[in-house]
Protein backbone atom coordinates (compact mmCIF):
# COMPACT_ATOMS: atom_id res chain seq x y z
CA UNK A 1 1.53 -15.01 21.71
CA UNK A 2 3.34 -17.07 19.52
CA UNK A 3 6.49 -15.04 17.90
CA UNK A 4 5.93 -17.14 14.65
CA UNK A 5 2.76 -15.99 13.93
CA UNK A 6 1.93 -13.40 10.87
CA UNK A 7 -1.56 -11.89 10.71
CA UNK A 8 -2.46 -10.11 7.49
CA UNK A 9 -6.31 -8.28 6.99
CA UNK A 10 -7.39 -7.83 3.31
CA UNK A 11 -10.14 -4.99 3.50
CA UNK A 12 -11.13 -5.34 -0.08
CA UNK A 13 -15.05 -3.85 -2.00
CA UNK A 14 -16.50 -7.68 -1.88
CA UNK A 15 -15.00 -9.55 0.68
CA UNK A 16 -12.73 -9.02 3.90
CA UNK A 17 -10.25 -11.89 4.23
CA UNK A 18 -7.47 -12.24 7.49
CA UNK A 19 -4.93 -14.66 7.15
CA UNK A 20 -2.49 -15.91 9.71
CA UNK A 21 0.45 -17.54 9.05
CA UNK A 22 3.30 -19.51 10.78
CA UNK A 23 6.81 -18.48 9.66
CA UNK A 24 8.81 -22.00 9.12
CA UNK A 25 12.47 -22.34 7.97
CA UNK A 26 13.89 -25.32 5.74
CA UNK A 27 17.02 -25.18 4.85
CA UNK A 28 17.61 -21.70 5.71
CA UNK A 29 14.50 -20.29 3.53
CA UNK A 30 11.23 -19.08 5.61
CA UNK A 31 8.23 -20.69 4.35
CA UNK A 32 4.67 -19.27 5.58
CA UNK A 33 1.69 -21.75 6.14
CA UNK A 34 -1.82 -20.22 6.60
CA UNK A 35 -3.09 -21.87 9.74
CA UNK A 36 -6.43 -19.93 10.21
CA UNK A 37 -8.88 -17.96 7.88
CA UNK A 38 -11.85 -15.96 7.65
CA UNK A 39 -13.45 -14.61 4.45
CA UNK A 40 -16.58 -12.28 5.43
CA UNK A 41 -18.79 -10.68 2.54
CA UNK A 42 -18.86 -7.39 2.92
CA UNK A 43 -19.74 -5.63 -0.05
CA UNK A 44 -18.27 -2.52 0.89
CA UNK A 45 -18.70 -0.69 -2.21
CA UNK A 46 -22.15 -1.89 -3.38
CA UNK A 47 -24.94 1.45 -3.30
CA UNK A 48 -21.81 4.27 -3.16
CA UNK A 49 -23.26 6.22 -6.11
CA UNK A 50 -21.85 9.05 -7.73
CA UNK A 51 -20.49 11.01 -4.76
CA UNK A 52 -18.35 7.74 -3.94
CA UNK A 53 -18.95 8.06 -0.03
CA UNK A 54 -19.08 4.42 1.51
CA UNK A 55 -22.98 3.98 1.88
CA UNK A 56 -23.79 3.70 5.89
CA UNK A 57 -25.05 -0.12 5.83
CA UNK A 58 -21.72 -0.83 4.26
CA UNK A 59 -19.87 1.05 6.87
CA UNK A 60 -22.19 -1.48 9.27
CA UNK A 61 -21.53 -4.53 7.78
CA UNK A 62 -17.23 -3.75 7.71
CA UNK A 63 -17.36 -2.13 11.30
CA UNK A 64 -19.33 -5.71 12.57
CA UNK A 65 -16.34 -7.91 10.56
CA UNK A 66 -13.63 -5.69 11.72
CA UNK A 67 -14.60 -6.41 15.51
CA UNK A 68 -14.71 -10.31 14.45
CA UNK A 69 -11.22 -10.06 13.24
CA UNK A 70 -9.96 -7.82 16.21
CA UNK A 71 -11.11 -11.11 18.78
CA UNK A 72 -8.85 -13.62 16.52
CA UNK A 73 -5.60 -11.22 16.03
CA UNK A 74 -5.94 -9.74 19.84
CA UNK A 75 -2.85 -9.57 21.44
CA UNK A 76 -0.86 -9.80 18.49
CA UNK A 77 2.45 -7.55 18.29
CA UNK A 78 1.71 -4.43 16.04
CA UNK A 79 4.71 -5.37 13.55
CA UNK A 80 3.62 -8.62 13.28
CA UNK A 81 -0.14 -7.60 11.48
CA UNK A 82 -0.96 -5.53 8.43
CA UNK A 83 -4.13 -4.50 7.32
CA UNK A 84 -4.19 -3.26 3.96
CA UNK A 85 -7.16 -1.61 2.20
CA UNK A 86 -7.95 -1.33 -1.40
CA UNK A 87 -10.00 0.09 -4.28
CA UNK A 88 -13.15 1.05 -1.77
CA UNK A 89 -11.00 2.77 0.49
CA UNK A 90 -8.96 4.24 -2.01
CA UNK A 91 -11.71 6.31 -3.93
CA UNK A 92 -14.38 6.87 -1.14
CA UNK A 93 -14.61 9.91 -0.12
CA UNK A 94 -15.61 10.16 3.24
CA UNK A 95 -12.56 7.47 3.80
CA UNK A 96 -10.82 10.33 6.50
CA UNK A 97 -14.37 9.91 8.41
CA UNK A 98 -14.46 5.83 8.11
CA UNK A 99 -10.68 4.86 8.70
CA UNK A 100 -10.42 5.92 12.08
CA UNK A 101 -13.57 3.82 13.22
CA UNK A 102 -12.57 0.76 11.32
CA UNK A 103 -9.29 0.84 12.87
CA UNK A 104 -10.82 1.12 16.44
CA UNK A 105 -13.00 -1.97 15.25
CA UNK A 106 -9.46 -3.68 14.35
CA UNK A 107 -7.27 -2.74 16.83
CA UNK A 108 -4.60 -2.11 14.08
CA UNK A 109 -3.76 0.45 11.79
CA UNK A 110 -5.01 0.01 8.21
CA UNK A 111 -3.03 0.81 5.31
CA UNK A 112 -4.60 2.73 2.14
CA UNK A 113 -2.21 0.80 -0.77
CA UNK A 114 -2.17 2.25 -4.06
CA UNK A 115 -3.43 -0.46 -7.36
CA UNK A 116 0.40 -1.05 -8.23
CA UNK A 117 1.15 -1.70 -4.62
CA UNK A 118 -2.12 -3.93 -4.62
CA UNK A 119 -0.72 -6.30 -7.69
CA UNK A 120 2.61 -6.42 -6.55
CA UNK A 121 1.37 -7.77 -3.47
CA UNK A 122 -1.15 -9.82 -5.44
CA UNK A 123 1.67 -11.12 -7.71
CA UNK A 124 3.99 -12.21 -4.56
CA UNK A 125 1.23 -14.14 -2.61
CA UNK A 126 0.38 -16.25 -5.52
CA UNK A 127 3.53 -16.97 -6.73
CA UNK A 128 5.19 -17.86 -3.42
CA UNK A 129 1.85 -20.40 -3.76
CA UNK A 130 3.27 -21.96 -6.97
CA UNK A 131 6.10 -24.15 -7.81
CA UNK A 132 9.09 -22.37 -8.85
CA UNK A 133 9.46 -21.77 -12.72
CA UNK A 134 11.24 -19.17 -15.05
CA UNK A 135 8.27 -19.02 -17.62
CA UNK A 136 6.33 -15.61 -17.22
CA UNK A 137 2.74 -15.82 -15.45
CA UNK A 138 -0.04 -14.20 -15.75
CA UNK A 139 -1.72 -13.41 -12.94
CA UNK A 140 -5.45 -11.79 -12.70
CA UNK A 141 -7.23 -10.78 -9.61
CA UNK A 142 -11.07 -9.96 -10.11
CA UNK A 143 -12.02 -7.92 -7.06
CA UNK A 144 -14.82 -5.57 -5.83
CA UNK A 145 -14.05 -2.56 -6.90
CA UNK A 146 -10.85 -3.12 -8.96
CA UNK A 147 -9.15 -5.70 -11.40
CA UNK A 148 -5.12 -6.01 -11.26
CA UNK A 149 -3.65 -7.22 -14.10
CA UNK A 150 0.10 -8.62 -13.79
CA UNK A 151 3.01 -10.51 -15.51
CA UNK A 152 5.90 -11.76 -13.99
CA UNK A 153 8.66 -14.26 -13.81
CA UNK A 154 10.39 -15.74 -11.28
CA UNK A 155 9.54 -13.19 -8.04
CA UNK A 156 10.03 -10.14 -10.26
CA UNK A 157 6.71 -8.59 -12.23
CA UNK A 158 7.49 -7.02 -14.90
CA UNK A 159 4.13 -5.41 -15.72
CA UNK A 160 1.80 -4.35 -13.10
CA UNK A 161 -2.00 -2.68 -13.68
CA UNK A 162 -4.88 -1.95 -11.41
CA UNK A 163 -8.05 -0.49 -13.57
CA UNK A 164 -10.85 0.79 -12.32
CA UNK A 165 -13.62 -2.16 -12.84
CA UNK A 166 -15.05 -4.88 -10.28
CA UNK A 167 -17.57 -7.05 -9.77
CA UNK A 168 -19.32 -5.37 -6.76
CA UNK A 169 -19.39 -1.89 -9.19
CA UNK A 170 -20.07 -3.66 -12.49
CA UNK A 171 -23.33 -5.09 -10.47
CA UNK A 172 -24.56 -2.13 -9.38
CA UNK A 173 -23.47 -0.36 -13.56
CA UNK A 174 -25.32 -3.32 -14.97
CA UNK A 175 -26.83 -6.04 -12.74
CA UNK A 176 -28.02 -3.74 -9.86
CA UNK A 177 -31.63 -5.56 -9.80
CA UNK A 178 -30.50 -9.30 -10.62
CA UNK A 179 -31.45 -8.82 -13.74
CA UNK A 180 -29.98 -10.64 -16.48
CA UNK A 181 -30.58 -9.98 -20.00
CA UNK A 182 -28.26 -10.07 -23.52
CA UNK A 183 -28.13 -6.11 -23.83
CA UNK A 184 -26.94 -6.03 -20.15
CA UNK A 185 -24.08 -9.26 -20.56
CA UNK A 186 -23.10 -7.24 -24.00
CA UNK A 187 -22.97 -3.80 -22.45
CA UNK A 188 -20.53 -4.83 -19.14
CA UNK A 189 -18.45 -6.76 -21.77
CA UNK A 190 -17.58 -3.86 -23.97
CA UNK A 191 -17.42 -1.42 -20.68
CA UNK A 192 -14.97 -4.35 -19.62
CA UNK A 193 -13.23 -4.73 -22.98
CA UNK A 194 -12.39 -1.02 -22.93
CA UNK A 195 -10.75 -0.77 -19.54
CA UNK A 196 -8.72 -4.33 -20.70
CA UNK A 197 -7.65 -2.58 -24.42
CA UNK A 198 -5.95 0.13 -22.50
CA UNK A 199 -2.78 -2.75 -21.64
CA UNK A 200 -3.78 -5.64 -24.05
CA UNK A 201 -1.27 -4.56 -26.78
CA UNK A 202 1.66 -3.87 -24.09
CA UNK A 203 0.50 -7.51 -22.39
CA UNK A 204 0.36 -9.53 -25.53
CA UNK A 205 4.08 -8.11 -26.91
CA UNK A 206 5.44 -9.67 -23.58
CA UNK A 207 3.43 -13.12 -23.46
CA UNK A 208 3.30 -15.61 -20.59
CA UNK A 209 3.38 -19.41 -20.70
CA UNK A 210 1.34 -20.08 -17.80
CA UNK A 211 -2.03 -17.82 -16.84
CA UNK A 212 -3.67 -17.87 -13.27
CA UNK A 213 -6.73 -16.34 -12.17
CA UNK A 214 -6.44 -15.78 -7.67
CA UNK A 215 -9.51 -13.92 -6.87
CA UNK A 216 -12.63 -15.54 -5.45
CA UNK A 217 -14.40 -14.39 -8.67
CA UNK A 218 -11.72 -16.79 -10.53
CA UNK A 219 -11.97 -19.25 -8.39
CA UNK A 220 -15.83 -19.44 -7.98
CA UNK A 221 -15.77 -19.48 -11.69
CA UNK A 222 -13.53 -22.21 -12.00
CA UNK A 223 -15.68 -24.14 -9.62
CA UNK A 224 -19.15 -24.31 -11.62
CA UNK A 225 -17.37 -24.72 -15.45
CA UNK A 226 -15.96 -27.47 -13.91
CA UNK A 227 -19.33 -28.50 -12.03
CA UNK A 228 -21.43 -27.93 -15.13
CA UNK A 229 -19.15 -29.65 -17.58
CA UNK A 230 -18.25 -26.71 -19.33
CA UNK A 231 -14.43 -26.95 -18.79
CA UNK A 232 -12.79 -29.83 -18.48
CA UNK A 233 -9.35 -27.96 -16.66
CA UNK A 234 -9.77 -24.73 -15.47
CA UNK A 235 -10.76 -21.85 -16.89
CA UNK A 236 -12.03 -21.47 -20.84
CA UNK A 237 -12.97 -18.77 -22.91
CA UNK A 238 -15.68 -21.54 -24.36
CA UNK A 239 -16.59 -22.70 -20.77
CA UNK A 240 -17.42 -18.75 -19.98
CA UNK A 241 -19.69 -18.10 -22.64
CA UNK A 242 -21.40 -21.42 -22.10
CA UNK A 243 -21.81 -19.84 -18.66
CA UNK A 244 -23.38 -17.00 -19.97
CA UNK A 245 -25.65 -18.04 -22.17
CA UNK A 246 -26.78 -20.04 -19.17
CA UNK A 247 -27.64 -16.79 -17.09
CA UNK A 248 -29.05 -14.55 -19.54
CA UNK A 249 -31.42 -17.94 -20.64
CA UNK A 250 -32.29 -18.19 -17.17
CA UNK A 251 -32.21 -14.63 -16.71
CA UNK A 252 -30.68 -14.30 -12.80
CA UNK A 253 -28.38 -16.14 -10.73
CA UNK A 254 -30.01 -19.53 -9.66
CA UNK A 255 -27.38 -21.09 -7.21
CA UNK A 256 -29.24 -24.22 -7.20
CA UNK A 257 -28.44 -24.85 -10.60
CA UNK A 258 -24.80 -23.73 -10.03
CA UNK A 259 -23.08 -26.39 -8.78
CA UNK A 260 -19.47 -25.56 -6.86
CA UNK A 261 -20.89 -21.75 -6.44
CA UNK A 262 -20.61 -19.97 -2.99
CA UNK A 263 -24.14 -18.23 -1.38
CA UNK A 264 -22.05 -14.88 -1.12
CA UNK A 265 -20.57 -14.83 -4.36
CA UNK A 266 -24.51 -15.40 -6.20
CA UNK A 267 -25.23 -11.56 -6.61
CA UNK A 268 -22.26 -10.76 -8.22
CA UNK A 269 -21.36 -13.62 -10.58
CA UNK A 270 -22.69 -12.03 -14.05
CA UNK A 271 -20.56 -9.07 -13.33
CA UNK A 272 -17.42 -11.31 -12.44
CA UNK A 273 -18.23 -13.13 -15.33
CA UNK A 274 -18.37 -10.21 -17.95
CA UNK A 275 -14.82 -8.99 -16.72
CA UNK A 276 -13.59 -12.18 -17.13
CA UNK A 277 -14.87 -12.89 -20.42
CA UNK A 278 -13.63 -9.00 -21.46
CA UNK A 279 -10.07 -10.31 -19.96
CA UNK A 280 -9.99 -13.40 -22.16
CA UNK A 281 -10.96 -11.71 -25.54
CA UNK A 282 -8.75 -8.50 -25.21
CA UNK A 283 -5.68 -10.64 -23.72
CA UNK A 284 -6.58 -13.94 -26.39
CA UNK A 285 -5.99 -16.01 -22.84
CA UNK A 286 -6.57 -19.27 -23.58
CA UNK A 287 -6.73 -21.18 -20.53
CA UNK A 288 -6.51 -20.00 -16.97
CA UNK A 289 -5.81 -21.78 -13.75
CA UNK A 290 -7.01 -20.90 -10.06
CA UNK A 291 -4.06 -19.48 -8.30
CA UNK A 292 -3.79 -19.44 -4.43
CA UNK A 293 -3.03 -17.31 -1.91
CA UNK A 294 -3.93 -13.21 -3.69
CA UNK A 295 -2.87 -10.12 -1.77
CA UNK A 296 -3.15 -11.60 2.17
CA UNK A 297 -0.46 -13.99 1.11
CA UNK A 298 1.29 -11.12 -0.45
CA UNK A 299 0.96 -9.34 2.67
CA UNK A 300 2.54 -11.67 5.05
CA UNK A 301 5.26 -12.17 2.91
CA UNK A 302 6.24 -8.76 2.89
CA UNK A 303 5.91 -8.92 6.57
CA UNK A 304 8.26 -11.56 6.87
CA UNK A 305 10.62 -9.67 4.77
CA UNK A 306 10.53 -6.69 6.80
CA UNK A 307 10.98 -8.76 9.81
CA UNK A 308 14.10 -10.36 8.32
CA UNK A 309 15.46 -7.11 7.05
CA UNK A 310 14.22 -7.56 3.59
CA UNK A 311 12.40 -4.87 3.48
CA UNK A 312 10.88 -4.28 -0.59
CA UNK A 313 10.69 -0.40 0.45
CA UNK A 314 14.51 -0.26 0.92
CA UNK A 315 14.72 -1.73 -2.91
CA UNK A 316 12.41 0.90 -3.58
CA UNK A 317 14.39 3.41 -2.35
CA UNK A 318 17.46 2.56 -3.83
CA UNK A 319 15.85 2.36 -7.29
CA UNK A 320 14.43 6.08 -7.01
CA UNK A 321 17.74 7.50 -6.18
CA UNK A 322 19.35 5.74 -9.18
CA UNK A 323 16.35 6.96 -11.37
CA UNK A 324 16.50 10.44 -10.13
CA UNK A 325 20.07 10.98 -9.91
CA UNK A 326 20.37 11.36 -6.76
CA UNK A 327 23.82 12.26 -4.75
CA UNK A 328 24.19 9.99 -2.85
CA UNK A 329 27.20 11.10 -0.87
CA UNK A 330 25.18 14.13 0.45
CA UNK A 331 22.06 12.07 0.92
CA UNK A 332 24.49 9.84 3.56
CA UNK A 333 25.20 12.90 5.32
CA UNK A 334 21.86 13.80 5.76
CA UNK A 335 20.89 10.64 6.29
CA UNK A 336 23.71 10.11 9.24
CA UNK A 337 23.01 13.74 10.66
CA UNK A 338 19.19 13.50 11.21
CA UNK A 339 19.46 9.71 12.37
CA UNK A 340 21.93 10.99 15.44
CA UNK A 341 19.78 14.20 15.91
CA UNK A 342 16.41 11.87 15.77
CA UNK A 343 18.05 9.19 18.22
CA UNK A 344 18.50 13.22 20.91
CA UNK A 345 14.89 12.95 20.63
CA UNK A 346 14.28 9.66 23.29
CA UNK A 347 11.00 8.85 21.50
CA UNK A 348 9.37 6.06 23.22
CA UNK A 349 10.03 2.87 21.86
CA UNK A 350 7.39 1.30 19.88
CA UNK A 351 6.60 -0.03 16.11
CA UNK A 352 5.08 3.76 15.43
CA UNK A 353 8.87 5.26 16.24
CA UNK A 354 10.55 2.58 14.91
CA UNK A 355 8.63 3.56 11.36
CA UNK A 356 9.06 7.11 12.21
CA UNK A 357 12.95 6.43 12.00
CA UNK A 358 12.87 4.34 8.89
CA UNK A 359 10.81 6.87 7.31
CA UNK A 360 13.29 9.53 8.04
CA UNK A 361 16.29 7.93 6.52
CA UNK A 362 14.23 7.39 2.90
CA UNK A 363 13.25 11.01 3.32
CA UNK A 364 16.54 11.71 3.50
CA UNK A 365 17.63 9.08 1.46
CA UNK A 366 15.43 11.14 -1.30
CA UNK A 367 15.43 14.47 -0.30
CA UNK A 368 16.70 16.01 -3.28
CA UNK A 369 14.45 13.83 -6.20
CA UNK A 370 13.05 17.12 -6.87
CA UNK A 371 16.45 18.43 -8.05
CA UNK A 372 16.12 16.57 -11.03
CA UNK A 373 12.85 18.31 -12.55
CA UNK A 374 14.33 21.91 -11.41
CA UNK A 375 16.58 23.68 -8.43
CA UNK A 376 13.76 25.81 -7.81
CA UNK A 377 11.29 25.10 -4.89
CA UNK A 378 12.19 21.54 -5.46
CA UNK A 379 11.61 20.29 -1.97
CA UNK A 380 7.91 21.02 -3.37
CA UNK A 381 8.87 18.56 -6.61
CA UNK A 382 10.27 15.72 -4.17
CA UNK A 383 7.63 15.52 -1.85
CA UNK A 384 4.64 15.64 -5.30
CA UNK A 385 6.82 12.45 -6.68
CA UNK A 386 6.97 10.62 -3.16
CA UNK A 387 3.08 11.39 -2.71
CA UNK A 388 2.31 10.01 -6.23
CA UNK A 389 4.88 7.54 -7.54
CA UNK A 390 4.76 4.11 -7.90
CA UNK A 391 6.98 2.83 -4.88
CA UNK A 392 6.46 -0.99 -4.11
CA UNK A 393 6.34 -1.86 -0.88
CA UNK A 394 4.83 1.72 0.56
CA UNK A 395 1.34 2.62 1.42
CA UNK A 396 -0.10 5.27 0.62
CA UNK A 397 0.29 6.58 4.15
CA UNK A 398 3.96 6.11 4.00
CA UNK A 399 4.15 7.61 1.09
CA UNK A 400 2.28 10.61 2.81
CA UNK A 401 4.64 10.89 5.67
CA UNK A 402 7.63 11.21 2.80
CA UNK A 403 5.90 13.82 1.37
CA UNK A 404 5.46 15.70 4.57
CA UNK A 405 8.68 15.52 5.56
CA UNK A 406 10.27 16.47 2.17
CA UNK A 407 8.05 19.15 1.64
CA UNK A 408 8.58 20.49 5.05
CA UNK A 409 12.64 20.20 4.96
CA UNK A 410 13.19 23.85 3.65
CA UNK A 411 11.15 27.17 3.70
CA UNK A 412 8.31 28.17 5.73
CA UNK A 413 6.15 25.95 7.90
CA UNK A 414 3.24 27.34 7.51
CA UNK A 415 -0.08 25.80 8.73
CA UNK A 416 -1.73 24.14 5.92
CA UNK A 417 1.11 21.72 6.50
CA UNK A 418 0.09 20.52 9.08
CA UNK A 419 -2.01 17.42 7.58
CA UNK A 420 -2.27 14.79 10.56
CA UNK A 421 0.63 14.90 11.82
CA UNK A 422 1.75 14.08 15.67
CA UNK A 423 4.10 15.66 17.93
CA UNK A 424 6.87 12.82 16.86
CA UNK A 425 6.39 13.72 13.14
CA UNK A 426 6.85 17.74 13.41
CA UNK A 427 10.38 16.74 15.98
CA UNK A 428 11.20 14.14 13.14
CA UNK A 429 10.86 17.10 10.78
CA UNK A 430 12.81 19.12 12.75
CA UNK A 431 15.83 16.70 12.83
CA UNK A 432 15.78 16.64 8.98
CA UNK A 433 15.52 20.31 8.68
CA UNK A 434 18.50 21.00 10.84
CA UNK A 435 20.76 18.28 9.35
CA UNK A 436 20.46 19.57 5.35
CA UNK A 437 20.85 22.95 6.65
CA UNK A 438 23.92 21.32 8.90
CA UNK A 439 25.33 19.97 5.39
CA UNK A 440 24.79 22.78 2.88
CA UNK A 441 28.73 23.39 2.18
CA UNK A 442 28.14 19.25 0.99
CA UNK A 443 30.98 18.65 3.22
CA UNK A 444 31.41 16.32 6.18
CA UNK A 445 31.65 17.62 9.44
CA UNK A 446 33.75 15.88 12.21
CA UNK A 447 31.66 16.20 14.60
CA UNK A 448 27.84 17.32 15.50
CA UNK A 449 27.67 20.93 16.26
CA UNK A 450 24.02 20.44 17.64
CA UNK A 451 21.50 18.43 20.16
CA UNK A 452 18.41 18.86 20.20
CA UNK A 453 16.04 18.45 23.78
CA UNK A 454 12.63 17.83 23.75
CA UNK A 455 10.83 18.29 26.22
CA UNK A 456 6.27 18.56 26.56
CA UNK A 457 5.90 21.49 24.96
CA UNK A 458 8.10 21.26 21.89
CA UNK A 459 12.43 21.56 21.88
CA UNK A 460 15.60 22.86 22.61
CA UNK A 461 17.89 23.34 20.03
CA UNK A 462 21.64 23.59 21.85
CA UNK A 463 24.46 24.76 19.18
CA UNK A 464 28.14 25.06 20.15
CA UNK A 465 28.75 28.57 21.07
CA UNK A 466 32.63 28.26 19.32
CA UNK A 467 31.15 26.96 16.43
CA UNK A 468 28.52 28.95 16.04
CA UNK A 469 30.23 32.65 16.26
CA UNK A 470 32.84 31.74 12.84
CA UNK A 471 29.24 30.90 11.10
CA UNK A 472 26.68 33.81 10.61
CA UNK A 473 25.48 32.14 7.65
CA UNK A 474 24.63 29.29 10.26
CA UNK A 475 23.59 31.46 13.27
CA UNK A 476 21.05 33.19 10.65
CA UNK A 477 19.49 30.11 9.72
CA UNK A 478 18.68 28.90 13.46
CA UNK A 479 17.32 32.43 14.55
CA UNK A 480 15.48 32.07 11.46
CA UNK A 481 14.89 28.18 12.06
CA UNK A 482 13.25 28.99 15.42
CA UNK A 483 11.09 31.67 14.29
CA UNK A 484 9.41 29.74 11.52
CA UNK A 485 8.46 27.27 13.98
CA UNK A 486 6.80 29.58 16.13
CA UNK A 487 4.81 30.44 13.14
CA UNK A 488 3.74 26.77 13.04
CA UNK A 489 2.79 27.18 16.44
CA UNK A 490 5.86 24.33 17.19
CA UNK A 491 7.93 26.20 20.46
CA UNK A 492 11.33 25.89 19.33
CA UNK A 493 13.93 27.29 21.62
CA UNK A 494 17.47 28.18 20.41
CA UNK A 495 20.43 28.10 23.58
CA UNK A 496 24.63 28.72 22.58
CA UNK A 497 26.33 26.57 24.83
CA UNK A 498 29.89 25.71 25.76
CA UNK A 499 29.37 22.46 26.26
CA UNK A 500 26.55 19.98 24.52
CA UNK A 501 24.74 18.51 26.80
CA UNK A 502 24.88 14.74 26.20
CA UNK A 503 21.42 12.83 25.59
CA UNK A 504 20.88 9.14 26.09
CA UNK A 505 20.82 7.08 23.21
CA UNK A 506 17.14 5.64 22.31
């Protein structure tokens, strides 16, 4: 398979989209061009009804896609795909029952990403897609189940929103039997409007120069104003209710008299068109243009950056310990500690244990956020931040891992804990436990006091017998250390030792 290759799935409520890329350089800059696509209707949350569980068609209709996708990207290294999922995924809830299928159907692991993670992404793909300017851009992104909402300027946003309106669940609200009437138009428009007031006033203060519109709902848009003569360039607030008054005269969707419009896109163009229009009013847009590329693009460019050791999570990082306080000095000792106890462990070497050891340094990296709202059970306020912040470039099942780690680096480990985690995220756990315990006095150490062995059934925890007897403070919290762990049902064995016994480097 060709190393240059990117592959990024879009799993969003209308449509699911994969992208792959070739990474190019010029002049020492990586450029990505799309070489292959495929855009499959899916409708994944049409019919999910009040007890938001992903209706069983729907489950169909992705499972058949997904197994499409999986023949193009076979054979494809695991760190050179991501599959993100969005709004569906993000509310259903029977997701736990559906993710594990659709990732057999894939052959990848999806990501869950949180809205803010979802326009950020957004916000990158299309404006690696433009030519490079300093004015601010708008950027809007129509999609099923959610509409993101984002300024930026130059590759920095500087306001990012997700709310909770699309045009797959504004069809079912309003347009659920095709029918299209003024009351209906009137009543998704205000529904709309009041999502869009929310950040109008905050949107408006900061302006933009230039407004783009990247979804397919934009686009498709775009294509029949221009077709019927409604808009001469791009998108108008005129052309849309010329639009309108179009549908509600002829009552439904005719796609014959739609010229530029797309078969798929037919039963959800009045609802598209409502949010748009609710967009343009609250936000006194003025004229939008079609903007390429949307989240997939976004996606492979984060790839490439965390190919090229530019990963947007390590930003991330850096910007919560800065916002939290964070001592950073003891957070490098932990950091260093766990990294040479987690390297004892001889995990096999794959992309899962290669983000098993990034995701221990950041949870050590920001063990101690929680220090900042109080000293007490704070290891329970770090890991509720990680779980629920806004951290670009993490999904939300990194940002679970965080949180399981963090919450289970002091105290008991009890059972409900135990969440899905794997054999290699419990010894990762253990490494972080032992090296904050390790680096209590906040003092460097000159050398490593412990190894740890693993071996089928759990590990070996080896501490230097000289070391250990001028330390009951220390020798208390092992025996204690190894107990809890038997609680957990986690067989953790404690040995004193003259000498370590060396372990080969992973």
């Amino acid at each position: 398979m060709d190393q240059h290759l990117l592959a990024a799935v879009d799993l969003g409520s209308n449509s699911f989209r994969l992208s792959i890329g070739r990474v190019e350089q010029h002049n020492g800059h990586a450029q990505i061009y799309a070489i292959d696509r495929l855009n499959e209707s899916v409708r994944l949350a049409a019919d999910m009804g009040p007890d938001r569980r992903i209706h069983p068609d729907a489950v169909k209709r992705a499972i058949t896609i997904l197994q499409r996708f999986h023949e193009r990207i076979q054979g494809f290294h695991p760190n050179r795909v991501r599959a993100v999922a969005t709004n569906t995924f993000r509310v259903a809830s029977n997701r736990d029952e559906i993710l594990p299928i659709a990732e057999a159907a894939l052959g990848f692991p999806i990501e869950v990403i949180s809205g803010y993670e979802e326009a950020r992404l957004i916000y990158a793909g299309v404006n690696n897609e433009l030519p490079p300017s300093s004015d601010r851009r708008l950027m809007v992104d129509i999609g099923g189940g959610s509409t993101e909402v984002i300024i930026g300027r130059n590759t920095q946003p500087l306001l990012l929103s997700s709310l909770p309106m699309g045009c797959v669940s504004f069809t079912d609200r309003f347009f659920g039997s095709g029918l299209i009437t003024e009351n209906r138009m009137n009543q998704a428009i205000l529904a709309a409007r009041r999502e869009v007031e929310v950040i109008a006033q905050q949107y408006r203060k900061t302006g933009w120069q230039q407004a783009y519109g990247s979804s397919g709902t934009a686009k498709g848009l775009e294509a029949i104003l221009l077709g019927m003569r409604f808009s001469e360039r791009g998108i108008t607030l005129e052309g849309l209710h010329q639009l309108r008054r179009k549908l509600v005269r002829d009552k439904k969707v005719i796609p014959a008299d739609l010229p530029g419009i797309k078969a798929h896109r037919a039963p959800v163009l009045a609802a598209g068109l409502a949010i748009m229009i609710a967009l343009f009013e609250e936000l006194k847009v003025t004229t939008m243009q079609r903007g390429e590329g949307a989240l997939r693009m976004g996606v492979l460019y984060d790839l490439l950056g965390r190919d090229s050791n530019r990963d947007k999570r390590e930003e991330t990082v850096v910007q919560l310990s800065k916002r939290y306080h964070i001592d950073l000095a003891q957070a490098a000792r932990v950091k260093q500690t766990a990294m040479q106890l987690f390297e004892q462990l001889n995990l096999p070497s794959s992309p899962e244990t290669k983000e098993l050891k990034l995701a221990l340094g950041w949870a050590a990296d920001l063990h101690e956020v929680g220090l900042s709202i109080a000293h007490n059970d704070y290891h329970k306020h770090t890991a509720y931040v990680l779980d629920h912040a806004d951290m670009p470039g993490f999904s939300k099942d990194d940002q679970s891992l965080l949180a399981f780690l963090t919450l289970g680096q002091l105290g008991k480990l009890e059972k409900r804990k135990l969440h899905h985690a794997q054999r290699a995220d419990w010894l990762t756990l253990l490494c972080l436990r032992l090296s904050i315990m390790l680096m209590r006095r906040r003092e460097d150490l000159d050398s490593l006091p412990l190894s740890v062995q693993t071996s089928t059934h759990g590990a070996t925890i080896y501490a230097d017998k000289t070391w250990i007897t001028t330390r009951p403070l220390s020798e208390y919290s092992l025996r204690t250390e190894q107990s809890e762990w038997a609680k957990a049902d986690v067989r953790v064995k404690l040995v004193y030792s003259n000498a370590l016994p060396h372990t080969k480097p992973n």
